[in-house]
C-alpha atoms as a PDB file:
ATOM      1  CA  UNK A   1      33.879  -6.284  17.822  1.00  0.00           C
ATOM      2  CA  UNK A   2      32.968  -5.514  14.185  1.00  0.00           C
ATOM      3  CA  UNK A   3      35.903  -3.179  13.379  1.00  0.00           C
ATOM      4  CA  UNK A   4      38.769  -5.323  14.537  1.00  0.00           C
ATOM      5  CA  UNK A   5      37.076  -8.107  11.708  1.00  0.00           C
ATOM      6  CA  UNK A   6      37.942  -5.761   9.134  1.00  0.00           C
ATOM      7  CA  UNK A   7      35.127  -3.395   8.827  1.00  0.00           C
ATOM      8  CA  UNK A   8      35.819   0.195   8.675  1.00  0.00           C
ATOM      9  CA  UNK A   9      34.208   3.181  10.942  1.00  0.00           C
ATOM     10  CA  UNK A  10      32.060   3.870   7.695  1.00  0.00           C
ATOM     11  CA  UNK A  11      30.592   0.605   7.041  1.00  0.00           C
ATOM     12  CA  UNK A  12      29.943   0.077  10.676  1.00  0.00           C
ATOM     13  CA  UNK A  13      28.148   3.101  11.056  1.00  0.00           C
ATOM     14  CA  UNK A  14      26.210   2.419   7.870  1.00  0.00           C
ATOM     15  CA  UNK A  15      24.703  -1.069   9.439  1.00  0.00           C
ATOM     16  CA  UNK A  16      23.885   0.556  12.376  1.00  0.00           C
ATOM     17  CA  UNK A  17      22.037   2.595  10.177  1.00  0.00           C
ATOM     18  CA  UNK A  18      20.527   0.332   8.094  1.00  0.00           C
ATOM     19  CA  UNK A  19      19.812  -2.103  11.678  1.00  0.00           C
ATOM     20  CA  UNK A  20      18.083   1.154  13.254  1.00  0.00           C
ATOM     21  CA  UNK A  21      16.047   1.832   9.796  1.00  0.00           C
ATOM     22  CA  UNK A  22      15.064  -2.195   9.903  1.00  0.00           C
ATOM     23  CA  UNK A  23      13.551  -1.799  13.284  1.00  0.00           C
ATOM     24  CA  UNK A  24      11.699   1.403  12.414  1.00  0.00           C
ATOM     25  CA  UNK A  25      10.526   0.099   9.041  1.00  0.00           C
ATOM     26  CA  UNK A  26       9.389  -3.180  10.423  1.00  0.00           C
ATOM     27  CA  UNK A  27       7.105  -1.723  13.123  1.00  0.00           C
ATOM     28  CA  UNK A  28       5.334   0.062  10.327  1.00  0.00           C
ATOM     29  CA  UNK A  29       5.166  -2.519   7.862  1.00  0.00           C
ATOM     30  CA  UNK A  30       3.614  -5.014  10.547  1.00  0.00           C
ATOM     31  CA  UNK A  31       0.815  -2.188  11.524  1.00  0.00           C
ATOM     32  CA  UNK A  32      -0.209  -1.197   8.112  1.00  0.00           C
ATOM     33  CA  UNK A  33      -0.759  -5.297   7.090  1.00  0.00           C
ATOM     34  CA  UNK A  34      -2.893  -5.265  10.400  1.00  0.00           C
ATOM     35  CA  UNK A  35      -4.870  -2.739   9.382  1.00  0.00           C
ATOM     36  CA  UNK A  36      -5.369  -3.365   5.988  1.00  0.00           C
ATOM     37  CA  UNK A  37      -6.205  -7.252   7.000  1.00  0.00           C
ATOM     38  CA  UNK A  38      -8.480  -5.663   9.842  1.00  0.00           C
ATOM     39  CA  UNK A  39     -10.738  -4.402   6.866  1.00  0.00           C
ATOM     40  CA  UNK A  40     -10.304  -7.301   4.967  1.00  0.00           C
ATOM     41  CA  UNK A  41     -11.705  -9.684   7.344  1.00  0.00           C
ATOM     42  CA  UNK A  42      -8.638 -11.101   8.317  1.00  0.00           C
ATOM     43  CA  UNK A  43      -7.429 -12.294   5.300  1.00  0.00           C
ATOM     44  CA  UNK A  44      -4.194 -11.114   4.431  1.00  0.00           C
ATOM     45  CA  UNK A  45      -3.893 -12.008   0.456  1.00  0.00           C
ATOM     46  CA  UNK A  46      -7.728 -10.035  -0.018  1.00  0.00           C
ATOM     47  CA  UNK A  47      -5.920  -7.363   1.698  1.00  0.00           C
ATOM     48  CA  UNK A  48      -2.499  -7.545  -0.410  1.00  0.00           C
ATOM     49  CA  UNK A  49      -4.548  -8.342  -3.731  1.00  0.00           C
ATOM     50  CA  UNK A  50      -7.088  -5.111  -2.671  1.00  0.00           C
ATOM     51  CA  UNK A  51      -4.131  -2.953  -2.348  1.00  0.00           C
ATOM     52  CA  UNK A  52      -2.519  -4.027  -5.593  1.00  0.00           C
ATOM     53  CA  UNK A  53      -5.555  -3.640  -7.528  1.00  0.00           C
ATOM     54  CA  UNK A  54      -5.962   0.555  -5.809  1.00  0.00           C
ATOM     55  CA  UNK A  55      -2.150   0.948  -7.081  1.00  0.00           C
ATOM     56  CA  UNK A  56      -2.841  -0.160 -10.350  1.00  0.00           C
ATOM     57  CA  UNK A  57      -5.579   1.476 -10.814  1.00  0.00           C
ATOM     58  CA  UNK A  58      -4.510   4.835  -9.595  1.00  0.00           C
ATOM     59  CA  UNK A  59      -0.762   4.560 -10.620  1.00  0.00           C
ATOM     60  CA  UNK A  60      -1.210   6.670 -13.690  1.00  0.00           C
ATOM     61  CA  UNK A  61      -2.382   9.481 -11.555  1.00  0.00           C
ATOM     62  CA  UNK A  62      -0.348  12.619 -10.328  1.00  0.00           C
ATOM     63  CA  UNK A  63      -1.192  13.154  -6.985  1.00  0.00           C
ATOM     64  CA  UNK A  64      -1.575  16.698  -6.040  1.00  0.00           C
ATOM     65  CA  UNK A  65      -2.907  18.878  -2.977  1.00  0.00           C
ATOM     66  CA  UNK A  66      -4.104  21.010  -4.973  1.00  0.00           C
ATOM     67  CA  UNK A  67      -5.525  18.668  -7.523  1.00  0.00           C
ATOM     68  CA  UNK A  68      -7.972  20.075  -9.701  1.00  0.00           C
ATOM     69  CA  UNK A  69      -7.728  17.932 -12.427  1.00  0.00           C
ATOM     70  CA  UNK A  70     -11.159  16.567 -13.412  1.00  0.00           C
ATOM     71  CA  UNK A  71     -10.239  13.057 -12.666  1.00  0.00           C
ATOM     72  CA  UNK A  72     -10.458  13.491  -9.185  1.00  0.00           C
ATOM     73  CA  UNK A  73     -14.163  13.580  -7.260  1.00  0.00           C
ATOM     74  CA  UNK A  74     -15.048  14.120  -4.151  1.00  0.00           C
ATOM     75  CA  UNK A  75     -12.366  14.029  -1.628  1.00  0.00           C
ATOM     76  CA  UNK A  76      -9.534  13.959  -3.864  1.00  0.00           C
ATOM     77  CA  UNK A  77     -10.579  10.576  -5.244  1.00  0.00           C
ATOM     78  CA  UNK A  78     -10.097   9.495  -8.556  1.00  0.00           C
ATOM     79  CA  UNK A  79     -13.931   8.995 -10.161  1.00  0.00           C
ATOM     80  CA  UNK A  80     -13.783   5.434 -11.104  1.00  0.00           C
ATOM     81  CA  UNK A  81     -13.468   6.405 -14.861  1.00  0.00           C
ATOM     82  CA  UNK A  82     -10.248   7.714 -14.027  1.00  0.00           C
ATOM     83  CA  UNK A  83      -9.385   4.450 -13.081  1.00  0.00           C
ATOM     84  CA  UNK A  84      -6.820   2.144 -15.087  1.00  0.00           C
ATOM     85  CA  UNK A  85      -8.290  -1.278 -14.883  1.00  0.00           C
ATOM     86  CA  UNK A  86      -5.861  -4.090 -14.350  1.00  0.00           C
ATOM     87  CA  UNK A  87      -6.554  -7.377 -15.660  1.00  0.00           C
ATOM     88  CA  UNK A  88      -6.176 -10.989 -13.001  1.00  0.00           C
ATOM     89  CA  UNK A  89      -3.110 -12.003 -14.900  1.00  0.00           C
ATOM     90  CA  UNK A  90      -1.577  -9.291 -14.817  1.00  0.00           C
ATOM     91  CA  UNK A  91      -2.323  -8.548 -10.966  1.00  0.00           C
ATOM     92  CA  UNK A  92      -1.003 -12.547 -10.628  1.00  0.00           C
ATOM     93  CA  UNK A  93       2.122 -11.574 -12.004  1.00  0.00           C
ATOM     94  CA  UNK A  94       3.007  -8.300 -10.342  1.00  0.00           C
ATOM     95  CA  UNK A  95       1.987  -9.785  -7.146  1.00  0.00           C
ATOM     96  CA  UNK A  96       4.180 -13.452  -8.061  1.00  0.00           C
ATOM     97  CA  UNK A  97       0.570 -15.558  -6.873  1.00  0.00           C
ATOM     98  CA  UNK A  98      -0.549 -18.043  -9.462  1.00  0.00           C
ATOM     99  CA  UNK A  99      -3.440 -17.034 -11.848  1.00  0.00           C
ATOM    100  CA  UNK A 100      -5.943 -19.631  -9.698  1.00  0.00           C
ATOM    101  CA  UNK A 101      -5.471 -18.372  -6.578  1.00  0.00           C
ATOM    102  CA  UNK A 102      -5.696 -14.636  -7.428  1.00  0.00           C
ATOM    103  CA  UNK A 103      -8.904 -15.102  -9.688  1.00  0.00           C
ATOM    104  CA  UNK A 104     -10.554 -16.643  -6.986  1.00  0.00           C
ATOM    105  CA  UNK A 105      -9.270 -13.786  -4.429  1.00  0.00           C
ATOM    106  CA  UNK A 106     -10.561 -11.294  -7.075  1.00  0.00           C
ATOM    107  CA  UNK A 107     -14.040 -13.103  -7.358  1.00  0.00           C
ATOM    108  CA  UNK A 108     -14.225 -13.391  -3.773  1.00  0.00           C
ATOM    109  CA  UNK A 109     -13.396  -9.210  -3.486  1.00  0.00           C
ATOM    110  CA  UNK A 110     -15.816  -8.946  -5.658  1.00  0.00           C
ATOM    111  CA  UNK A 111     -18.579 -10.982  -4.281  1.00  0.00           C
ATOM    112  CA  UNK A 112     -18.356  -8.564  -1.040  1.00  0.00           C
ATOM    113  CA  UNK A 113     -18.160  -5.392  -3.376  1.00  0.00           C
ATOM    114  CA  UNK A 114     -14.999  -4.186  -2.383  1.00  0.00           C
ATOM    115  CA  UNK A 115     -13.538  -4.486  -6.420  1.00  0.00           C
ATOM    116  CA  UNK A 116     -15.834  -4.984  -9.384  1.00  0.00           C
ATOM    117  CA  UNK A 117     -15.282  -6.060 -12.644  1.00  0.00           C
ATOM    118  CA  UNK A 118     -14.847  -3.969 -15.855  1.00  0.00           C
ATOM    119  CA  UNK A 119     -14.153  -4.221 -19.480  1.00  0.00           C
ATOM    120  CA  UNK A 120     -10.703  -4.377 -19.425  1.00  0.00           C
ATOM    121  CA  UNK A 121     -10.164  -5.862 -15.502  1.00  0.00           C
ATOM    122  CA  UNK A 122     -10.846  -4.834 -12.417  1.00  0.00           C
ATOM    123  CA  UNK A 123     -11.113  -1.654 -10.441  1.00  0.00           C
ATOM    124  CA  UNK A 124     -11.309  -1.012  -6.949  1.00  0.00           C
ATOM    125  CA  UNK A 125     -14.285   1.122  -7.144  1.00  0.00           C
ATOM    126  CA  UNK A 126     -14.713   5.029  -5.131  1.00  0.00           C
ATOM    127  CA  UNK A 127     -17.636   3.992  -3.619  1.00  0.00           C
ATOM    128  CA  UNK A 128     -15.855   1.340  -1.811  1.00  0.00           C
ATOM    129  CA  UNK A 129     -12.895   4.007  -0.868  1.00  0.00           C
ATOM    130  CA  UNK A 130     -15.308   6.401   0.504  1.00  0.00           C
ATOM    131  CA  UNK A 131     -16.679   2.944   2.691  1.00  0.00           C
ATOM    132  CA  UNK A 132     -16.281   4.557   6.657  1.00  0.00           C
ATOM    133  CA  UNK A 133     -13.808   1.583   6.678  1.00  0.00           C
ATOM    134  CA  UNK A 134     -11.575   2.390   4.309  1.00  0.00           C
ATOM    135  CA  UNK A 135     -11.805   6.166   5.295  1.00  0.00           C
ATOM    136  CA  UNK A 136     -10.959   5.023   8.808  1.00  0.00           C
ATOM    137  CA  UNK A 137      -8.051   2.973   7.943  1.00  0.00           C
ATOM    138  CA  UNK A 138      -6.479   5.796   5.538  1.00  0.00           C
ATOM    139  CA  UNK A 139      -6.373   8.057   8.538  1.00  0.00           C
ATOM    140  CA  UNK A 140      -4.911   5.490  10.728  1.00  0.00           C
ATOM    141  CA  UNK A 141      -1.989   4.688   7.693  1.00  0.00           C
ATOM    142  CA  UNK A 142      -1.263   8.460   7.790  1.00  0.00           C
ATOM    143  CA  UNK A 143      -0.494   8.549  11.736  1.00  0.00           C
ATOM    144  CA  UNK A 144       1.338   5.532  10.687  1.00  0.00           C
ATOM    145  CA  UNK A 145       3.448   7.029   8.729  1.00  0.00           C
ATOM    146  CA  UNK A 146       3.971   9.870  10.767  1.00  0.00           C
ATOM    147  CA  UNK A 147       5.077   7.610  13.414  1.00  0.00           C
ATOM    148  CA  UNK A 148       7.440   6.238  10.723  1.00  0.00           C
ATOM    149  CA  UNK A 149       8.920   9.225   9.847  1.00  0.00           C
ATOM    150  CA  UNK A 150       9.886  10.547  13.668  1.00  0.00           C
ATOM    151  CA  UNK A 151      11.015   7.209  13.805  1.00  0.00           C
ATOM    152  CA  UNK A 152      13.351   7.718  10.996  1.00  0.00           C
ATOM    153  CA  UNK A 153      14.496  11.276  12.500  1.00  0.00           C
ATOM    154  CA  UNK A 154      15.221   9.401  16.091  1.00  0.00           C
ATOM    155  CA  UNK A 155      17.131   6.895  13.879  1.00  0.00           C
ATOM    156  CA  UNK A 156      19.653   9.142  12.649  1.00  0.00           C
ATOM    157  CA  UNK A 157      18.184   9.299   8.777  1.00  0.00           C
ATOM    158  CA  UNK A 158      18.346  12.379   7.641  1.00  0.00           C
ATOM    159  CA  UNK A 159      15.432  13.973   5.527  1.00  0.00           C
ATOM    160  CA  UNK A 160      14.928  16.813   3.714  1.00  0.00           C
END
């Protein structure tokens, strides 16, 4: 038993905890890479490098409900000129891939228009947000994360 190895009542009930959250988190994690590598025809890096590219591009941004800053188009996107381009060595380096194999991710994105090429980097374009894909999979995430956050309740986490 964990408490008669030394372990208080608090520190047992905090890995509980944290084992409970692990379970939880990991279900969600392993959906959202399915669908994001669903719409990146199977490949898993296109997908991770795709979603690196939105969150640098976007990260600048205040999201908002109510957004009616001038940045943001039609369904609460951000127009592409909004749009913070990040260059391939940088993306290789926040993502820890080596220059090579991101550049030729990034070309390859490119190639089937789901990023394009800027002065300055690369964005992942609105057009290719707005994609019935991409539209699909963002509704999907959210009932994702919904599921994640019951799961979270059931697990004994409490939220504000």
């Amino acid at each position: 038993m964990a408490l008669s190895c030394g372990m208080d009542t608090a520190t047992a009930t905090d890995a509980a905890l944290a084992r409970r959250v692990s379970r939880v988190s990991n279900d969600y994690l392993l959906r959202a890479l399915r669908l994001l590598t669903d719409i990146h025809h199977g490949d898993m890096v296109d997908a991770i490098i795709c979603q690196a590219i939105i969150a640098a591009n976007t990260g600048h941004l205040v999201d908002s409900r109510d957004a009616t800053d001038e940045a943001h188009g039609a369904g609460g996107l951000p127009g592409d000129a909004a749009r913070k381009p990040i260059s391939i060595l940088a993306l290789a380096g926040s993502l820890g891939l080596p220059f090579e194999t991101t550049r030729r991710h990034v070309n390859r994105l490119i190639k089937i228009g789901s990023c394009q090429r800027v002065k300055g980097g690369v964005i992942v374009p609105a057009g290719t947000l707005a994609d019935p894909r991409f539209l699909h999979a963002a509704e999907t995430n959210l009932a994702y994360v919904m599921r994640f956050v019951r799961g979270l309740k059931r697990a004994g986490v409490p939220l504000d």
